[in-house]
Protein backbone atom coordinates (compact mmCIF):
# COMPACT_ATOMS: atom_id res chain seq x y z
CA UNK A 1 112.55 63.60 84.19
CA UNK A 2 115.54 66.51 84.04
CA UNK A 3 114.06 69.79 82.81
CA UNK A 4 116.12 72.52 82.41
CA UNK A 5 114.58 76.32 82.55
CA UNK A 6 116.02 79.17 80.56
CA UNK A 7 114.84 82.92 82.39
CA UNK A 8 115.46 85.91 80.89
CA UNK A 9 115.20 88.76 84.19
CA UNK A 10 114.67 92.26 83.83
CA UNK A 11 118.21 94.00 83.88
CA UNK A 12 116.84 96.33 86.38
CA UNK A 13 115.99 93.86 88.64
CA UNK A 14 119.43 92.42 88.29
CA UNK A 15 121.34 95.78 88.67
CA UNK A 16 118.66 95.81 92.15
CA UNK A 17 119.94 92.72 93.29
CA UNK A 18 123.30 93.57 92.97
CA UNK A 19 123.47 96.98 94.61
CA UNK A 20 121.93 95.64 97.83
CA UNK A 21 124.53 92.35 97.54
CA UNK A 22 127.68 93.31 96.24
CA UNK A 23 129.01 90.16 97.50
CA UNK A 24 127.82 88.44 94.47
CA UNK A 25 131.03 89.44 92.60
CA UNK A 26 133.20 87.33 94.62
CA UNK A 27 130.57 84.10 95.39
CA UNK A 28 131.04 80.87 93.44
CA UNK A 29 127.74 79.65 91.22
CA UNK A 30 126.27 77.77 93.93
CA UNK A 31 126.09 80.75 96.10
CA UNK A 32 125.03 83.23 93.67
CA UNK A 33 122.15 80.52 93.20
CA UNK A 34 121.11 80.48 96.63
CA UNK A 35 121.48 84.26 96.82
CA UNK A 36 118.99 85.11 94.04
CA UNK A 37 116.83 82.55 94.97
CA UNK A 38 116.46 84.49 98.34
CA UNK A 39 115.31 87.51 96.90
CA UNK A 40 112.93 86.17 94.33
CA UNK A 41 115.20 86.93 91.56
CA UNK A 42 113.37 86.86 87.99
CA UNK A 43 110.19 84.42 87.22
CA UNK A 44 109.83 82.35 90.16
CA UNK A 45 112.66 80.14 90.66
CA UNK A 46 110.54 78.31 92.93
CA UNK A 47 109.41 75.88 90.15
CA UNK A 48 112.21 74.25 90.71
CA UNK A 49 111.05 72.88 94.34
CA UNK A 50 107.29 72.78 93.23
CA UNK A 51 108.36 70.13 90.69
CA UNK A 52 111.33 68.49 92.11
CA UNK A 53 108.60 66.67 94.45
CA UNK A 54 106.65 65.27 91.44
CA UNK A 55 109.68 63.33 90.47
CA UNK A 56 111.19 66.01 88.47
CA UNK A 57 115.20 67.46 88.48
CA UNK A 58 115.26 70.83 87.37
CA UNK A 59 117.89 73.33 86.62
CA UNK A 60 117.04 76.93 86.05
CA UNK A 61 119.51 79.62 84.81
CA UNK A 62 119.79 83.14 83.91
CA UNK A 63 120.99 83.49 80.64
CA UNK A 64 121.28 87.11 80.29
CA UNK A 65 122.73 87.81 83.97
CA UNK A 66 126.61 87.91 82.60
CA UNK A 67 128.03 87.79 85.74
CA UNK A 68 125.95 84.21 86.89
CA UNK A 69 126.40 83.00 83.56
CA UNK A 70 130.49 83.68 83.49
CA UNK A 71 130.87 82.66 86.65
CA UNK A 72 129.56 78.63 86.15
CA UNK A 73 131.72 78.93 82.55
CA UNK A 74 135.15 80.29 84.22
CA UNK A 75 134.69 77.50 87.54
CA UNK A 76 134.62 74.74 84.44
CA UNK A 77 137.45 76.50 82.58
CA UNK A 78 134.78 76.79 79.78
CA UNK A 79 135.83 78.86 76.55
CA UNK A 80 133.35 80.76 74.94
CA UNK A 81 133.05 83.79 72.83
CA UNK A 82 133.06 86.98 73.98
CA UNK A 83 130.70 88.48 71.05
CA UNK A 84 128.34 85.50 72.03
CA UNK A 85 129.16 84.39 75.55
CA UNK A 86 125.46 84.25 76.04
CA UNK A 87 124.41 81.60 73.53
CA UNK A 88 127.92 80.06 73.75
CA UNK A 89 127.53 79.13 77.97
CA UNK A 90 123.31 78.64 77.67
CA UNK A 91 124.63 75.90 74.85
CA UNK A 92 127.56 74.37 77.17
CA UNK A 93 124.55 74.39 80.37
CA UNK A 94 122.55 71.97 78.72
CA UNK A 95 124.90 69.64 77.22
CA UNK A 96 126.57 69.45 80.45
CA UNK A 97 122.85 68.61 82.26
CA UNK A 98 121.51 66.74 79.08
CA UNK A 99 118.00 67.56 79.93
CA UNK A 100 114.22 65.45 78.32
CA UNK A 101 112.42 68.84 78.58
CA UNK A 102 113.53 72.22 77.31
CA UNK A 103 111.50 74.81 78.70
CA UNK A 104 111.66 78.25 77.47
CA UNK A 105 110.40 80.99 79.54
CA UNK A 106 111.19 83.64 76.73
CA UNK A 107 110.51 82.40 73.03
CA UNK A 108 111.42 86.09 71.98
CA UNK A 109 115.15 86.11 73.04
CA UNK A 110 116.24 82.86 70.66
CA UNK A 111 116.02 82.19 67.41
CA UNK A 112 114.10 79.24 66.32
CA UNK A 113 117.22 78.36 64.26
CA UNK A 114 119.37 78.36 67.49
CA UNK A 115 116.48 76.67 69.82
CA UNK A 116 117.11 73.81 66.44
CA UNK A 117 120.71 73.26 66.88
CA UNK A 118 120.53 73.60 70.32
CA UNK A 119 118.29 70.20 69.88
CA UNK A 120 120.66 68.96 67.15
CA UNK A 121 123.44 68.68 69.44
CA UNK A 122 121.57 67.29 72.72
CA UNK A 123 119.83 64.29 71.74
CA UNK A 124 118.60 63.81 75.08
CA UNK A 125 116.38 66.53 74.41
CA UNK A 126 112.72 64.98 73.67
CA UNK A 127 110.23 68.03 74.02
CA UNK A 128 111.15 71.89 73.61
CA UNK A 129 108.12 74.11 75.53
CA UNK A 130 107.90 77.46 75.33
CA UNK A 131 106.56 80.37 77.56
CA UNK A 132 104.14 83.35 75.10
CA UNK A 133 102.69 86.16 77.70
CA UNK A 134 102.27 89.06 75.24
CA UNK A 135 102.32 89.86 71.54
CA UNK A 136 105.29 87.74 69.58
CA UNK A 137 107.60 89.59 67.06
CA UNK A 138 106.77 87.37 64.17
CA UNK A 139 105.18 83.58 63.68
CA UNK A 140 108.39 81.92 62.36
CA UNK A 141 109.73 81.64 66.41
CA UNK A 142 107.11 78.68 67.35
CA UNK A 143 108.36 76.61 64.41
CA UNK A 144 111.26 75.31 66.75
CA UNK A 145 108.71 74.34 69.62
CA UNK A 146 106.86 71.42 70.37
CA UNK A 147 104.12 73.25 72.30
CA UNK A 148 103.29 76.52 74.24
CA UNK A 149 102.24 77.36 77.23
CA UNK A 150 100.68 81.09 78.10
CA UNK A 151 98.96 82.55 80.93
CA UNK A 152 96.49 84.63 78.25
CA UNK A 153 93.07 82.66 77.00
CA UNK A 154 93.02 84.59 73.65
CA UNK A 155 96.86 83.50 73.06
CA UNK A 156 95.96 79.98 73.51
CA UNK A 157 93.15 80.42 71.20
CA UNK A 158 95.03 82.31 68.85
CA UNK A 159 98.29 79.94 68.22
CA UNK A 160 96.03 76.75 68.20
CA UNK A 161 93.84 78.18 65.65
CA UNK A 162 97.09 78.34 63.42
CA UNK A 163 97.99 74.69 64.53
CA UNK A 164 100.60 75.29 66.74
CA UNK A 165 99.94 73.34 70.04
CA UNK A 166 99.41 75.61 72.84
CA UNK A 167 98.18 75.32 76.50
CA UNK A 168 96.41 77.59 79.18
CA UNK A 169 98.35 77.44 82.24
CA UNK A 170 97.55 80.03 84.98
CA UNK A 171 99.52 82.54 87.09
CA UNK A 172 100.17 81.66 90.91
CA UNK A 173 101.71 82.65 94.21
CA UNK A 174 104.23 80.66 96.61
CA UNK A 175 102.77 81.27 99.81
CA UNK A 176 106.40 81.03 101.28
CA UNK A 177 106.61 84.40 100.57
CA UNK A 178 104.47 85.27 103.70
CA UNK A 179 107.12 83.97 105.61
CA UNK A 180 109.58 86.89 104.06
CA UNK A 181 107.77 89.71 104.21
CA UNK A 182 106.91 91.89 107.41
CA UNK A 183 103.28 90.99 108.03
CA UNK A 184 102.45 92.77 111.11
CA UNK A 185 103.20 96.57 109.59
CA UNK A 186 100.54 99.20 109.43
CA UNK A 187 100.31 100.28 105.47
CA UNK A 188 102.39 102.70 104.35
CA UNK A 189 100.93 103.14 100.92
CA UNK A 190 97.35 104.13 100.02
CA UNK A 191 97.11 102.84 96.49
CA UNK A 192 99.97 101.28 94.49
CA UNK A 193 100.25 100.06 91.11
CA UNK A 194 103.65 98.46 90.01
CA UNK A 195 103.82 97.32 86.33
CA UNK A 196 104.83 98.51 83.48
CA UNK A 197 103.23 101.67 81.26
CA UNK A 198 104.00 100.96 77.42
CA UNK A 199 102.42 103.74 75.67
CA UNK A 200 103.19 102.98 72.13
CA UNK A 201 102.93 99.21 71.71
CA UNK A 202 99.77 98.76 72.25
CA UNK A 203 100.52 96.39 75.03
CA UNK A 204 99.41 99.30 78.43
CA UNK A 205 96.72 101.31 75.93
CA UNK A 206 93.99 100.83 78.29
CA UNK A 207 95.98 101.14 81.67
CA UNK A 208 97.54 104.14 80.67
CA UNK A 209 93.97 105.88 80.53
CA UNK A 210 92.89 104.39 83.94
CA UNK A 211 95.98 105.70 85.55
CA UNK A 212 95.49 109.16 84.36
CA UNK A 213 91.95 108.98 85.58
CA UNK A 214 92.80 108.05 88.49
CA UNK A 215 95.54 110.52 89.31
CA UNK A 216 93.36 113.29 88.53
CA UNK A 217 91.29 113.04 91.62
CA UNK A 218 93.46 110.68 94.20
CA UNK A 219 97.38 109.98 94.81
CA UNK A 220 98.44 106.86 93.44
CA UNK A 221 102.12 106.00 93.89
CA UNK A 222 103.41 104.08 90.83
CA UNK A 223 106.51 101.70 90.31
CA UNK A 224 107.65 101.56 87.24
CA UNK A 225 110.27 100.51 84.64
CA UNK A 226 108.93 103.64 82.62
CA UNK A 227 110.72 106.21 85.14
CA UNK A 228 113.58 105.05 83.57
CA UNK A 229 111.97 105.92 80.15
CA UNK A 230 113.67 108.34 77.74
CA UNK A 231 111.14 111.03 77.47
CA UNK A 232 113.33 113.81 76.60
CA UNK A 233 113.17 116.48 73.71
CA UNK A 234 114.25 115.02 70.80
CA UNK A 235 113.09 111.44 71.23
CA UNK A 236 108.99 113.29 71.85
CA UNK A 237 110.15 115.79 68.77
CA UNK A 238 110.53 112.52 66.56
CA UNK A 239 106.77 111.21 67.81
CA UNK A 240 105.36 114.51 67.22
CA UNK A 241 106.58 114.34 64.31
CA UNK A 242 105.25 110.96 63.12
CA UNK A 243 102.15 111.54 64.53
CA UNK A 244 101.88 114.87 62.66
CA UNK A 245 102.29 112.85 59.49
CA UNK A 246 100.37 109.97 60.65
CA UNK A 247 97.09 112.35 60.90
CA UNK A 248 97.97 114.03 57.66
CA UNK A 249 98.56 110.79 55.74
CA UNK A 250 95.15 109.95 56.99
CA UNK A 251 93.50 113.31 55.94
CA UNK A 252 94.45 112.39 52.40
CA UNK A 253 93.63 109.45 52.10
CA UNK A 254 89.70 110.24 53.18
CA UNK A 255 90.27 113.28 50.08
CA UNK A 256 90.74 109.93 47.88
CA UNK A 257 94.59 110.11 47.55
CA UNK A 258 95.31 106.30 46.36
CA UNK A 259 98.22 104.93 49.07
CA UNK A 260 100.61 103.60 46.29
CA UNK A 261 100.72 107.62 45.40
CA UNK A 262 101.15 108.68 49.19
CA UNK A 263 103.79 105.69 49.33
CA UNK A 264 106.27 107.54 46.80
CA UNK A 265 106.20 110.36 49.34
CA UNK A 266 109.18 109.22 51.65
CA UNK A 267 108.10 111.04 54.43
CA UNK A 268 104.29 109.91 54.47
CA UNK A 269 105.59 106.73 53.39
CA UNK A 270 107.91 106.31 56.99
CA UNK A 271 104.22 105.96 58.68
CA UNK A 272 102.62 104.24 56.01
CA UNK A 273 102.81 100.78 58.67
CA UNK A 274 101.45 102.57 62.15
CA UNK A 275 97.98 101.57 63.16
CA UNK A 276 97.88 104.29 65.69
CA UNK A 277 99.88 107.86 65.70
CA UNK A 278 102.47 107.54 68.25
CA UNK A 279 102.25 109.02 71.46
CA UNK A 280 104.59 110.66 74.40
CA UNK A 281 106.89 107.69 75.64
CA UNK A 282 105.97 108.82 78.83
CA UNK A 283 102.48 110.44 80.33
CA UNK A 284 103.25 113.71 81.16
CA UNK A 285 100.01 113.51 84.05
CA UNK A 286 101.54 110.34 85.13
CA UNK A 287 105.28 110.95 85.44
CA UNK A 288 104.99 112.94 88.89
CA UNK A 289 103.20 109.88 90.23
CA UNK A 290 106.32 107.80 89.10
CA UNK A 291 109.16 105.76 91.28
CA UNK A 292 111.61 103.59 90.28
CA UNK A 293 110.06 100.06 89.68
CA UNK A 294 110.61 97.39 92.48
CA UNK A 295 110.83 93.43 91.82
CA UNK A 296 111.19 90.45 93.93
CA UNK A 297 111.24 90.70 97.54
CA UNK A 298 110.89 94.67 97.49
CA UNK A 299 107.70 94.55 95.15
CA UNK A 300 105.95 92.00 97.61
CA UNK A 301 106.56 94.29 100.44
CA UNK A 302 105.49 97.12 98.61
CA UNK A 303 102.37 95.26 97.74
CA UNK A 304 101.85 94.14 101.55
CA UNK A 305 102.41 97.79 102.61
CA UNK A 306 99.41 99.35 100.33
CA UNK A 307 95.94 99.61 101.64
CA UNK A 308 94.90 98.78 98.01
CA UNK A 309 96.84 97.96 94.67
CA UNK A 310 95.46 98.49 91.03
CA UNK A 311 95.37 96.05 88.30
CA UNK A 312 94.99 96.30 84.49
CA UNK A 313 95.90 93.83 81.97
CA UNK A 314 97.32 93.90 78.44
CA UNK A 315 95.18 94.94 75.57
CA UNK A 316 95.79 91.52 73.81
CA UNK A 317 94.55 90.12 77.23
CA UNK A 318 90.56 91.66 76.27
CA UNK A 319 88.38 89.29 77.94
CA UNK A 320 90.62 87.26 80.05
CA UNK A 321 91.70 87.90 83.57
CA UNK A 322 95.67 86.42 83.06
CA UNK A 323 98.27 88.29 84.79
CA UNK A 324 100.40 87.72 87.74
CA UNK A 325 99.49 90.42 90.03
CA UNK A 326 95.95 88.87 90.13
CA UNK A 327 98.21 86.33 92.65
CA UNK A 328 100.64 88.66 93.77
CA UNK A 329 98.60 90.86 95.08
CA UNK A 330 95.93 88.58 96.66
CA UNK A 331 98.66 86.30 97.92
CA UNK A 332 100.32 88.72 100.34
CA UNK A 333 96.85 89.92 101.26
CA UNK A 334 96.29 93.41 99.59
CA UNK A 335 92.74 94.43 98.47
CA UNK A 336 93.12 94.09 94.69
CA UNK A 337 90.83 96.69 92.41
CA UNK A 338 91.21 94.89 89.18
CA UNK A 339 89.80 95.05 85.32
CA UNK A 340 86.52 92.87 84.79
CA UNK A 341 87.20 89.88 82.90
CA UNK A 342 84.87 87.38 81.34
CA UNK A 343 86.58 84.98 83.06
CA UNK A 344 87.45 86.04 86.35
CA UNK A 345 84.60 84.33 88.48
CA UNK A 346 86.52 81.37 87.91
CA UNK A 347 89.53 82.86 89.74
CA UNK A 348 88.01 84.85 92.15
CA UNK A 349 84.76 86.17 93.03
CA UNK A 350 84.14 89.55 92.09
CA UNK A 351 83.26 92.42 94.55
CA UNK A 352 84.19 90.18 97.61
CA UNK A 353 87.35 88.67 96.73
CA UNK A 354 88.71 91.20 94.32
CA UNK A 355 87.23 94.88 93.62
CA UNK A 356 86.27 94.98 89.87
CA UNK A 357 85.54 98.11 87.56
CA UNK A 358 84.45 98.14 83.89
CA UNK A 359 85.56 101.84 83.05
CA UNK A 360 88.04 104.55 84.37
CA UNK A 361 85.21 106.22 86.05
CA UNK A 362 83.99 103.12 87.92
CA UNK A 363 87.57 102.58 89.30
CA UNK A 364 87.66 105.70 90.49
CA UNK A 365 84.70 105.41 92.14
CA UNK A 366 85.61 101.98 93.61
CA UNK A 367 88.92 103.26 94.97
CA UNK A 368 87.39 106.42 96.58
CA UNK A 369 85.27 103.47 98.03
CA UNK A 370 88.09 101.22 99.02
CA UNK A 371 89.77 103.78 100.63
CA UNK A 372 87.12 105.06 102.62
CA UNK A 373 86.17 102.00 104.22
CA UNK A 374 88.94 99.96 106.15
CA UNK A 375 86.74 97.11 107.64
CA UNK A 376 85.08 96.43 103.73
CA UNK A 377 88.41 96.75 102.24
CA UNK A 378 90.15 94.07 104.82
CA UNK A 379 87.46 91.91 104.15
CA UNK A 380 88.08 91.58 100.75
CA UNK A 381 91.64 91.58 101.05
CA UNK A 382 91.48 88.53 103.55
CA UNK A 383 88.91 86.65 101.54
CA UNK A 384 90.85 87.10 98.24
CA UNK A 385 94.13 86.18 99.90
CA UNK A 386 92.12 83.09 101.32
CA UNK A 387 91.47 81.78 97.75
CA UNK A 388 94.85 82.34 96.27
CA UNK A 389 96.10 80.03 99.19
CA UNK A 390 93.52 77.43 98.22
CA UNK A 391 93.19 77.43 94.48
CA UNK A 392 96.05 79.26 93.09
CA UNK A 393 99.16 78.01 94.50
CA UNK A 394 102.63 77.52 92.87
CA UNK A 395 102.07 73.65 93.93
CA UNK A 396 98.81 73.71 92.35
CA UNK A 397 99.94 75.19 88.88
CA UNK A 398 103.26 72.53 88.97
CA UNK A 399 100.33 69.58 89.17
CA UNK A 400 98.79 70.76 86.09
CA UNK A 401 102.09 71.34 84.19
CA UNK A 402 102.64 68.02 85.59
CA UNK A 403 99.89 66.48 83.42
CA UNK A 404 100.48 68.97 80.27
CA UNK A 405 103.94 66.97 80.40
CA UNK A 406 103.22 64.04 81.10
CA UNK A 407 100.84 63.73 78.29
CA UNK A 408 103.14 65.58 75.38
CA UNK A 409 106.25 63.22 76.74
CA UNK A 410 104.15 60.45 75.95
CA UNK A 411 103.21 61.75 72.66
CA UNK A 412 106.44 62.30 71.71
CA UNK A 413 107.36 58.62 72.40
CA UNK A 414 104.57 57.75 70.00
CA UNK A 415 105.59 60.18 67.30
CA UNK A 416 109.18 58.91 67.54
């Protein structure tokens, strides 16, 4: 079966990539490919060999990395627009590889109208999956998919609820990574966290107040997109603002103020849709803690090189351990000192594969305790490592998408 894989990369990473090889300017589309692929460009490319074996031909591109993406169009003398050269080349990609399986590792880029013609015109095109890790903009985006996938239990739960077919599918770790990274290195790094800190979106609520706990007693070095955040004057002005008349809207409506009176107010009325009041884009206690966040080959080494590494997931993620570093971290062997999860015994054992910690104040006191003993804290690291090599590998995870396919191809067949 021919799938073909549509990433959507963090521009940082790309702008990474590209100032440590320059030479990608001047490589043809084949060698670009092989060059990313190296450095563990973007969501692993590696599916691409984990399924190939199964019987599978893959093709994965990067439809937001211009460069890539111009490159294949001007080596086929395609013509595209230059207002939509994205869409445009993505388009001419898979009519030109005329793929069964459509597999979308972003549902938030597209619209569903544009995933629809994009199906229109390829008839080969039998199943469209897509890829949902966090909170969606708005419901109307799955109406172009056959089925979801997501890494997040409550996710799962939520989109079948409302019909849509969705499936649990797991995180994992290529253990040919190992074979990258300098193994042998005394650690460099205490404790690390690298992630993202999203203040406002309710996505980081509950990470954000670990991390300041945590920095006000110990020295935790943090990579992170938000150092690049815009946390100047006027843009923290506006949020005081809001928040200002987020509390007093609030204050009058406990007096008894009906809303559809506060609403003709157009000031009170510009908050009138916030569930929270907003905050600083960046934490001022965290920011001195801040470096510029690392990605592919860079973030394993930096996760190799730490004694310990801290992990918190989403707020929409409440009961469910989900995320990658779960496998990042315990793949290249760090001691992980993760959020406690309903569901995490089934992925690793807690307080001897992974640390755990049920409050800011318990994973303080767990790092302290990390920190202060090497021989408990290698233990851990080496048993949780073990596991990810047995249970949670990249070939492991492409076996079960194997069957989630399998299956949904057949039903489509049927429903034909």
């Amino acid at each position: 079966m021919k799938l073909f894989k549509i990433a959507i990369p963090f521009w940082q990473h790309w702008l990474q990539l590209y100032g440590e090889h320059p030479e990608l300017a001047t490589q043809s589309w084949a060698e670009q490919q092989a060059t990313i692929n190296r450095n563990w460009f973007g969501y692993p490319h590696a599916w691409k060999d984990a399924l190939e074996p199964l019987g599978y031909k893959v093709v994965e591109v990067l439809a937001n990395v211009e460069l890539v993406q111009k490159t294949w169009a001007a080596e086929r003398s395609f013509a595209y627009d230059e207002t939509t050269w994205k869409h445009d080349i993505l388009k001419g990609q898979i009519l030109e590889f005329q793929p069964e399986i459509l597999f979308v590792a972003d549902m938030f880029q597209f619209a569903p109208e544009w995933i629809q013609s994009v199906r229109q015109s390829c008839p080969s095109i039998r199943v469209v999956m897509g890829w949902c890790g966090g909170p969606w903009p708005n419901d109307a985006l799955f109406k172009a998919y056959d089925f979801t996938l997501s890494c997040v239990p409550e996710i799962v739960e939520i989109l079948n609820g409302w019909g849509h077919r969705t499936f649990h599918l797991n995180h994992s770790f290529d253990p040919r990574i190992l074979e990258r990274l300098e193994m042998g290195r005394s650690p460099a790094i205490d404790f690390s966290f690298i992630g993202n800190i999203n203040r406002n979106s309710q996505f980081h609520v509950a990470r954000d107040a670990t991390l300041e706990r945590l920095v006000s007693e110990i020295d935790v070095e943090i990579f992170t997109l938000a150092f690049y955040t815009n946390d100047s004057l006027p843009t923290n002005a506006r949020r005081i603002a809001k928040a200002q008349l987020f509390r007093l809207r609030q204050r009058l409506m406990a007096a008894g103020l009906p809303t559809d009176w506060l609403d003709r107010l157009p000031l009170l009325k510009t908050v009138a849709q916030l569930e929270h009041p907003p905050r600083r884009a960046v934490n001022p206690r965290l920011k001195p803690f801040m470096q510029p966040p690392r990605f592919g080959m860079p973030m394993f080494q930096t996760l190799r090189d730490s004694r310990a590494t801290f992990n918190s997931h989403i707020d929409l993620s409440a009961n469910s351990a989900s995320n990658m570093r779960l496998f990042e971290a315990t793949g290249v062997g760090t001691c992980l000192v993760t959020d406690h999860k309903v569901n995490l015994n089934q992925l690793f054992e807690s307080d001897r594969e992974v640390l755990t910690y049920r409050s800011p104040d318990e994973c303080l006191e767990k790092v302290k305790w990390v920190l202060a003993h090497p021989k408990q804290r290698d233990d851990i690291a080496q048993a949780g490592q073990a596991r990810t090599l047995k249970e949670h590998t990249l070939a492991t995870r492409a076996q079960q998408l194997d069957e989630i396919l399998q299956r949904e191809m057949q039903r489509s067949t049927v429903l034909v």
